[in-house]
Protein backbone atom coordinates (compact mmCIF):
# COMPACT_ATOMS: atom_id res chain seq x y z
CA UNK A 1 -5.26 11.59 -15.79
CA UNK A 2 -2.39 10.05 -18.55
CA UNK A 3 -1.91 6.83 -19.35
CA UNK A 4 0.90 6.03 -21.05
CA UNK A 5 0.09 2.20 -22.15
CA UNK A 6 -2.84 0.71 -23.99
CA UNK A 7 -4.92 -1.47 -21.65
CA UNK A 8 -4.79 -5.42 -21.52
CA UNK A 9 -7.98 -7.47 -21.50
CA UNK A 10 -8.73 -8.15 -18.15
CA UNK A 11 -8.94 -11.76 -17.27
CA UNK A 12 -11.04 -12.59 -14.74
CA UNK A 13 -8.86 -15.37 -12.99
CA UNK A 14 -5.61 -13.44 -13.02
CA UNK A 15 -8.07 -10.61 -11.35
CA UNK A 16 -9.69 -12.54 -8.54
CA UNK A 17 -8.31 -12.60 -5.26
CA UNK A 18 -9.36 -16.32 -4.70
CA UNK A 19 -7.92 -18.41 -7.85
CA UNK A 20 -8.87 -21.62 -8.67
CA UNK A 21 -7.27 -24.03 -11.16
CA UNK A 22 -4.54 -25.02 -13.32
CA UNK A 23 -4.86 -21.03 -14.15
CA UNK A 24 -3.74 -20.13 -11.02
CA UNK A 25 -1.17 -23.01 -10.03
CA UNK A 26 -2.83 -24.11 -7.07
CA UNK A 27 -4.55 -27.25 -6.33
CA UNK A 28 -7.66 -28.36 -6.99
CA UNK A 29 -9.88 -31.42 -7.52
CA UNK A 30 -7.99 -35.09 -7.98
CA UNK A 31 -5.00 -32.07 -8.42
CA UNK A 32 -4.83 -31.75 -4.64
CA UNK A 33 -1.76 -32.26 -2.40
CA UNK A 34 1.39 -30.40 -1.70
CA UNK A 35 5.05 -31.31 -0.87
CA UNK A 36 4.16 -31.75 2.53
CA UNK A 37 1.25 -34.55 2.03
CA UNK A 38 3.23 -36.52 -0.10
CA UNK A 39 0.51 -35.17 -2.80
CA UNK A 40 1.43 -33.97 -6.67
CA UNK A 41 3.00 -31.01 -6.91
CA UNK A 42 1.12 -29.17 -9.09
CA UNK A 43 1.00 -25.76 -7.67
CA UNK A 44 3.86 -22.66 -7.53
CA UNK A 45 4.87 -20.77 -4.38
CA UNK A 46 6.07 -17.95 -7.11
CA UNK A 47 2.65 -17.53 -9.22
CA UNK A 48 1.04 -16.72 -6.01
CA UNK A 49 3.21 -13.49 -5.87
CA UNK A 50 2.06 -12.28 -9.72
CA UNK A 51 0.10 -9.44 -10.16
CA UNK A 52 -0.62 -10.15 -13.75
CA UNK A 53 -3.61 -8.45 -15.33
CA UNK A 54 -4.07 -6.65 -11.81
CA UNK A 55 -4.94 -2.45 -11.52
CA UNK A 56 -3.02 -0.57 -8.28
CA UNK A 57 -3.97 2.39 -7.20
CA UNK A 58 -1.17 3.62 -5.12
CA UNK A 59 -1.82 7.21 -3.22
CA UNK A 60 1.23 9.73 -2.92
CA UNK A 61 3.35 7.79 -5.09
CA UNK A 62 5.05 10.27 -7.24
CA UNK A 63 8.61 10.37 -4.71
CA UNK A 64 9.60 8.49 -1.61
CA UNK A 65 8.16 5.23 -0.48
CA UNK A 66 5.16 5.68 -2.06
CA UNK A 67 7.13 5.68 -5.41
CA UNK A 68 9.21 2.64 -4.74
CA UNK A 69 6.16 0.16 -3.53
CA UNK A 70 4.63 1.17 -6.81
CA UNK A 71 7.58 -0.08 -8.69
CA UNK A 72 7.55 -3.32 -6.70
CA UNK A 73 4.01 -3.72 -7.61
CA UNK A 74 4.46 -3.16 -11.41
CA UNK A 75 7.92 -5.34 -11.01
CA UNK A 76 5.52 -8.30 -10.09
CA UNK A 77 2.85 -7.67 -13.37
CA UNK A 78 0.74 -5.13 -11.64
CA UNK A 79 -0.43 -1.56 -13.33
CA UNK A 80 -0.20 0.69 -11.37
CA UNK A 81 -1.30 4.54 -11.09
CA UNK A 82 0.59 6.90 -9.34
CA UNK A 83 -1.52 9.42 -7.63
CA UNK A 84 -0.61 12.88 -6.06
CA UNK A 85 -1.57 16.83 -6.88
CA UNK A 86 1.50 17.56 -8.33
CA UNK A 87 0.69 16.53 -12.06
CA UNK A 88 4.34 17.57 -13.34
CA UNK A 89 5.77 15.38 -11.01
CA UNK A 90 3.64 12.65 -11.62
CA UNK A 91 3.33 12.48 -15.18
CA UNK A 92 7.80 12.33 -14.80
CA UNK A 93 7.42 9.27 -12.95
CA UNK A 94 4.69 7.63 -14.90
CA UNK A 95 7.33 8.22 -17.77
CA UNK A 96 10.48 6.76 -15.80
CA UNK A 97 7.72 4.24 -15.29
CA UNK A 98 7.01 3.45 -18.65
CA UNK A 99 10.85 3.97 -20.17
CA UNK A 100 11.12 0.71 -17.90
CA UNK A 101 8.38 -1.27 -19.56
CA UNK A 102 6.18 -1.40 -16.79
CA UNK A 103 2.30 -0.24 -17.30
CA UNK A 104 1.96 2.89 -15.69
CA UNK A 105 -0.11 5.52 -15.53
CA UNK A 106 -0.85 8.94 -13.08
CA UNK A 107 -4.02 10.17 -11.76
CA UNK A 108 -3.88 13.90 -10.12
CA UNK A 109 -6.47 14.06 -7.00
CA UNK A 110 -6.67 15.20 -3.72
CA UNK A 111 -7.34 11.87 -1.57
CA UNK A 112 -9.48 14.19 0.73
CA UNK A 113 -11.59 16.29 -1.61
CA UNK A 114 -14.72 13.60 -2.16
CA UNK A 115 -15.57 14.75 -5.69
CA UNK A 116 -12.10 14.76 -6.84
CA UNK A 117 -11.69 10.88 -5.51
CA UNK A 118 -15.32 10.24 -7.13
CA UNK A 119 -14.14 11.37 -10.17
CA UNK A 120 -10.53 10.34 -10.56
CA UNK A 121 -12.18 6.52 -9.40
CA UNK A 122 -14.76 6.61 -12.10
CA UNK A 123 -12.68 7.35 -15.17
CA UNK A 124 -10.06 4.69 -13.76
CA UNK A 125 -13.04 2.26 -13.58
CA UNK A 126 -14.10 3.43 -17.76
CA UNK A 127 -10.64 2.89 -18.23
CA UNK A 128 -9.54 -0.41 -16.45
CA UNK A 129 -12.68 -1.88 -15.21
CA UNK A 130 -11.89 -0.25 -11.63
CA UNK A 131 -8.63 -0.73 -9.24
CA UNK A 132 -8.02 -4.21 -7.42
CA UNK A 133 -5.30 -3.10 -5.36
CA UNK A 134 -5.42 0.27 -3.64
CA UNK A 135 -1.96 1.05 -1.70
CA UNK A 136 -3.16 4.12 0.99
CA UNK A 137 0.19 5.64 1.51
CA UNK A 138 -0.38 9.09 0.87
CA UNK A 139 0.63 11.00 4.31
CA UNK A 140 2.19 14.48 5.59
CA UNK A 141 4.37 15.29 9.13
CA UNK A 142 4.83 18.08 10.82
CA UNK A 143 7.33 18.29 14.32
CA UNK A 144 5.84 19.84 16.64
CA UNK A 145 4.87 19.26 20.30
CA UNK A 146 1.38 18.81 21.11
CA UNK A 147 0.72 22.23 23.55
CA UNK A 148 2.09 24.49 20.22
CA UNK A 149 0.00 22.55 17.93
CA UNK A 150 -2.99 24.97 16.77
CA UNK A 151 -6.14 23.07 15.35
CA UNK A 152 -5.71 23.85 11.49
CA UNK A 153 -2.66 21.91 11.83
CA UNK A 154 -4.42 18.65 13.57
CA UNK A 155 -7.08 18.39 11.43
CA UNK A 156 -4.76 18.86 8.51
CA UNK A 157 -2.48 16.05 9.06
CA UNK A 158 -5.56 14.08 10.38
CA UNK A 159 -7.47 14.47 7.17
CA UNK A 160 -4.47 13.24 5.11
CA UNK A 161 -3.54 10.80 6.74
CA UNK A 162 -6.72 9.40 8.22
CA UNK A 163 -9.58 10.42 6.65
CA UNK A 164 -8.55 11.11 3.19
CA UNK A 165 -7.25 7.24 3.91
CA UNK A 166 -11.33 6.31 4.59
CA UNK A 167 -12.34 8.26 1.47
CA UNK A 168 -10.58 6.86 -1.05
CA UNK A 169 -11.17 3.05 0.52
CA UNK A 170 -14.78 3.82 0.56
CA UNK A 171 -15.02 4.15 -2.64
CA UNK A 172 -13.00 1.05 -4.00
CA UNK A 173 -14.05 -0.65 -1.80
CA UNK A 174 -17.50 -0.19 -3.19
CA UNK A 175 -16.72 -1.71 -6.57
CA UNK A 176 -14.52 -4.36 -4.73
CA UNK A 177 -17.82 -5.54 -2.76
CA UNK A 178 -19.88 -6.02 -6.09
CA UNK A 179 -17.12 -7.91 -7.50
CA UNK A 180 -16.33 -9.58 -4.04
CA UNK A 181 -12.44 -9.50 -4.62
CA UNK A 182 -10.16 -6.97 -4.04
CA UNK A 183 -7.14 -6.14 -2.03
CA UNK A 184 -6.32 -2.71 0.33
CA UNK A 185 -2.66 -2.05 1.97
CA UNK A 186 -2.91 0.64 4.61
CA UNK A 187 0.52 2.53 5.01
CA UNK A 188 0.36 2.64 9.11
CA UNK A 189 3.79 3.62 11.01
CA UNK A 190 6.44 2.63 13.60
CA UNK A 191 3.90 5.50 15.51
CA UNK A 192 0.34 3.32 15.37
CA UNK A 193 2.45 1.48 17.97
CA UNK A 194 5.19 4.00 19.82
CA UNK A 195 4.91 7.68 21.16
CA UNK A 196 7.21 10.13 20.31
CA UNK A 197 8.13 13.40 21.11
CA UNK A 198 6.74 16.20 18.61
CA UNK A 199 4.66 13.87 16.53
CA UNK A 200 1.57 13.81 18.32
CA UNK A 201 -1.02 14.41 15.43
CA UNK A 202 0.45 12.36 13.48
CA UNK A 203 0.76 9.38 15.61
CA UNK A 204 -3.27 9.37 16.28
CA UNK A 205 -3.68 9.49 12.91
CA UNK A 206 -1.30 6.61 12.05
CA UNK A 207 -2.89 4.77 15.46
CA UNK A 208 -6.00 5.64 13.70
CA UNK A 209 -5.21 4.27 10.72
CA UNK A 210 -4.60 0.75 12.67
CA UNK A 211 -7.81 0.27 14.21
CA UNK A 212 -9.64 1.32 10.97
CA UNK A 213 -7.81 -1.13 8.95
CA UNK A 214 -9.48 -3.65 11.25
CA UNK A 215 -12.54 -2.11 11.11
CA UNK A 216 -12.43 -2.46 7.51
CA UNK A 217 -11.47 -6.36 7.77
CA UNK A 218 -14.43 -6.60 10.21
CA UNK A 219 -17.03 -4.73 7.71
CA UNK A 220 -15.09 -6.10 4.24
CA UNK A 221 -13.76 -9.41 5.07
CA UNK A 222 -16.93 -11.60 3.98
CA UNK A 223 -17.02 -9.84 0.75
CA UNK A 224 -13.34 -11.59 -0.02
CA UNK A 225 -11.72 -8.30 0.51
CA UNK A 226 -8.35 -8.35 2.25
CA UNK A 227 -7.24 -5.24 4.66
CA UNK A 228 -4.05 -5.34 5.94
CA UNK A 229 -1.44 -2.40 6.91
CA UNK A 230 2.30 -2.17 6.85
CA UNK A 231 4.26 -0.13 9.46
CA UNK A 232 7.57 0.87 8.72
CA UNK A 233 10.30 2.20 10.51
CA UNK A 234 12.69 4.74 9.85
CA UNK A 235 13.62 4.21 6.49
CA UNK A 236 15.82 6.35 4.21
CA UNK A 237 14.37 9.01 1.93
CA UNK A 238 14.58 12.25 0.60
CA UNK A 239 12.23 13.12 3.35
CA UNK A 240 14.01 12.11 6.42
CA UNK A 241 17.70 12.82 4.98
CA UNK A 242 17.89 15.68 7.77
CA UNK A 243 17.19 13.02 10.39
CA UNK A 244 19.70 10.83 8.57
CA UNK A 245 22.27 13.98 9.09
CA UNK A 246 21.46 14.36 12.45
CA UNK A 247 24.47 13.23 14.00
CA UNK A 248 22.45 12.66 17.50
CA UNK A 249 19.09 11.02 15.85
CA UNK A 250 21.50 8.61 13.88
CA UNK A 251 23.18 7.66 16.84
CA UNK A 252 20.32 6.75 18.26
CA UNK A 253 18.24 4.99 15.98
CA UNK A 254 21.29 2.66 14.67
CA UNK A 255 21.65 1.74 18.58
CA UNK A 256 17.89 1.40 19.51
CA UNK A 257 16.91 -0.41 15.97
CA UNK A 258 18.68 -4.08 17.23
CA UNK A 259 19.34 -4.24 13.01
CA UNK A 260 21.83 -1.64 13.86
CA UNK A 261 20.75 0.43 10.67
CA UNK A 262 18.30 2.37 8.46
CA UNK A 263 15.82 0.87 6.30
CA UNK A 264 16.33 1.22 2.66
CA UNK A 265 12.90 1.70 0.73
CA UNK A 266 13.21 -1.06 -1.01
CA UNK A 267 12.84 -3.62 2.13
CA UNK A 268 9.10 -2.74 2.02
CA UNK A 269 8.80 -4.25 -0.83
CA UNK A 270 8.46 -7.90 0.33
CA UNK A 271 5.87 -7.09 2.87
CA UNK A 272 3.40 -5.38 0.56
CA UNK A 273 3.84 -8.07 -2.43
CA UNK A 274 2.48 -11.04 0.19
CA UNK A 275 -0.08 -8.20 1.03
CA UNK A 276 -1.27 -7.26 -2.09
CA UNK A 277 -1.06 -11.01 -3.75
CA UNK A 278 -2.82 -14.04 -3.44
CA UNK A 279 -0.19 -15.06 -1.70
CA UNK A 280 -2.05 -13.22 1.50
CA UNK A 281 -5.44 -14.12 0.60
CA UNK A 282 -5.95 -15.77 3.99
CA UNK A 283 -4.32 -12.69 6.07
CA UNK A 284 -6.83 -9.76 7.11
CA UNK A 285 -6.64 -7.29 9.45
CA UNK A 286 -3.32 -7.50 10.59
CA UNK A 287 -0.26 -4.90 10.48
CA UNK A 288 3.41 -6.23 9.40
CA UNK A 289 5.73 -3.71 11.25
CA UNK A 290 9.04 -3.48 8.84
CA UNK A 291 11.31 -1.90 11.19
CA UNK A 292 14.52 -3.40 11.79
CA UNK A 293 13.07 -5.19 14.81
CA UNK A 294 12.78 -1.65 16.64
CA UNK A 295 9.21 -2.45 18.29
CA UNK A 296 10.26 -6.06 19.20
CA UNK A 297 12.71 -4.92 22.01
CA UNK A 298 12.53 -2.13 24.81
């Protein structure tokens, strides 16, 4: 694991998910009221959106999406740790990371190896004090319809993108109930909602992912943890450039998708920050699809 900045004092009421006070901007005591009472105004829309003083763990994030909703996150105050088993890679990112001024740092694990996740989350906890926002976007494809697909290859894209998913959540979320704050964005898919052809693994274990990120809202929820999912689209990448050069898949997707267009990376963004803020503390168990309006429309 690198870091490449000193850690900040961690403040307690730029850490908790449920402010309260002038610290915070929004309302309270004789303070009370908003624009829309006629009351003072004497909280901020914006400061809601901060992630100040905050720790995100964000899985796969050394390329692709996973890369770009970490830079949101630090964008907004958060720092974050890029996570993947390609150290190189991440410990170039963590650098383009820092070069930026943003607090970054990497931590090399394998989301589904249990003592590797142990491990990795106990020296971020020595370090930081533990992770209050844990991005699970870590995930791997393969094309391939279902009758060719031999079991090695199920249960590997299952485990990464399910289970390993429930590991590492398990354990923040462990530290997250002691401190009874704490934040989790599941990276769910166009495919928790839609079939397609020669993804059939992993759209159970995107579907998967779905139902357990309202099983953990059911099981976390009183403990003022927030579990929510995102579920994006087609979006453009590195990873799906050959789709993108597919004259016939482009066709397609810019007349099914009633945007008319890809998604570019960045446009998840928005969705995560109200997620992972306190902006969302009162939204739980629910999945934002960011797809161009795709599963809106037959």
């Amino acid at each position: 694991m690198s870091q490449q900045n000193s850690p900040r004092d961690r403040q307690d009421s730029a850490q908790s998910g449920s402010h309260t006070g002038a610290e915070s901007g929004w309302p309270t005591g004789s303070q009370s009221g908003s624009p829309t009472d006629g009351g003072p105004e004497v909280w901020s829309v914006f400061e809601r959106f901060r992630l100040t003083g905050r720790t995100a763990l964000i899985t796969g994030s050394y390329r692709g999406l996973g890369l770009v909703l970490a830079e949101g996150l630090a964008q907004a105050g958060a720092r974050v740790i890029l996570n993947g088993r390609n150290r190189e890679g991440l410990e170039r990112a963590a650098d383009r990371f820092t070069a930026r001024g943003y607090q970054a740092g990497s931590s090399c694990f394998d989301i589904g190896d249990e003592a590797q996740v142990d491990a990795a989350l106990s020296e971020l906890e020595e370090r930081y004090g533990g992770v209050d926002i844990l991005v699970n976007n870590a995930g791997i494809q393969r094309r391939e319809r279902l009758e060719d697909v031999d079991l090695a290859t199920w249960r590997r894209i299952l485990d990464t993108n399910l289970t390993g998913a429930f590991i590492v959540a398990r354990r923040v979320a462990a530290r997250m109930i002691r401190e009874r704050r704490g934040k989790i964005v599941n990276i769910c898919s166009l495919a928790s909602e839609l079939g397609r052809q020669g993804i059939g693994p992993y759209s159970a274990a995107k579907g998967g992912l779905k139902m357990l990120t309202r099983a953990m809202c059911a099981d976390w929820a009183a403990h003022n943890i927030q579990v929510n999912a995102i579920g994006p689209g087609f979006f453009l990448t590195e990873l799906t450039q050959a789709l993108a050069d597919n004259r016939d898949f482009n066709a397609w997707l810019t007349a099914r998708a009633p945007a008319g267009r890809w998604g570019e990376p960045r446009e998840l963004v928005g969705a995560l920050l109200l997620l992972a803020s306190s902006a969302g503390d009162y939204i739980n168990g629910h999945m934002i699809m960011v797809d161009g309006g795709v599963h809106a429309v037959m």
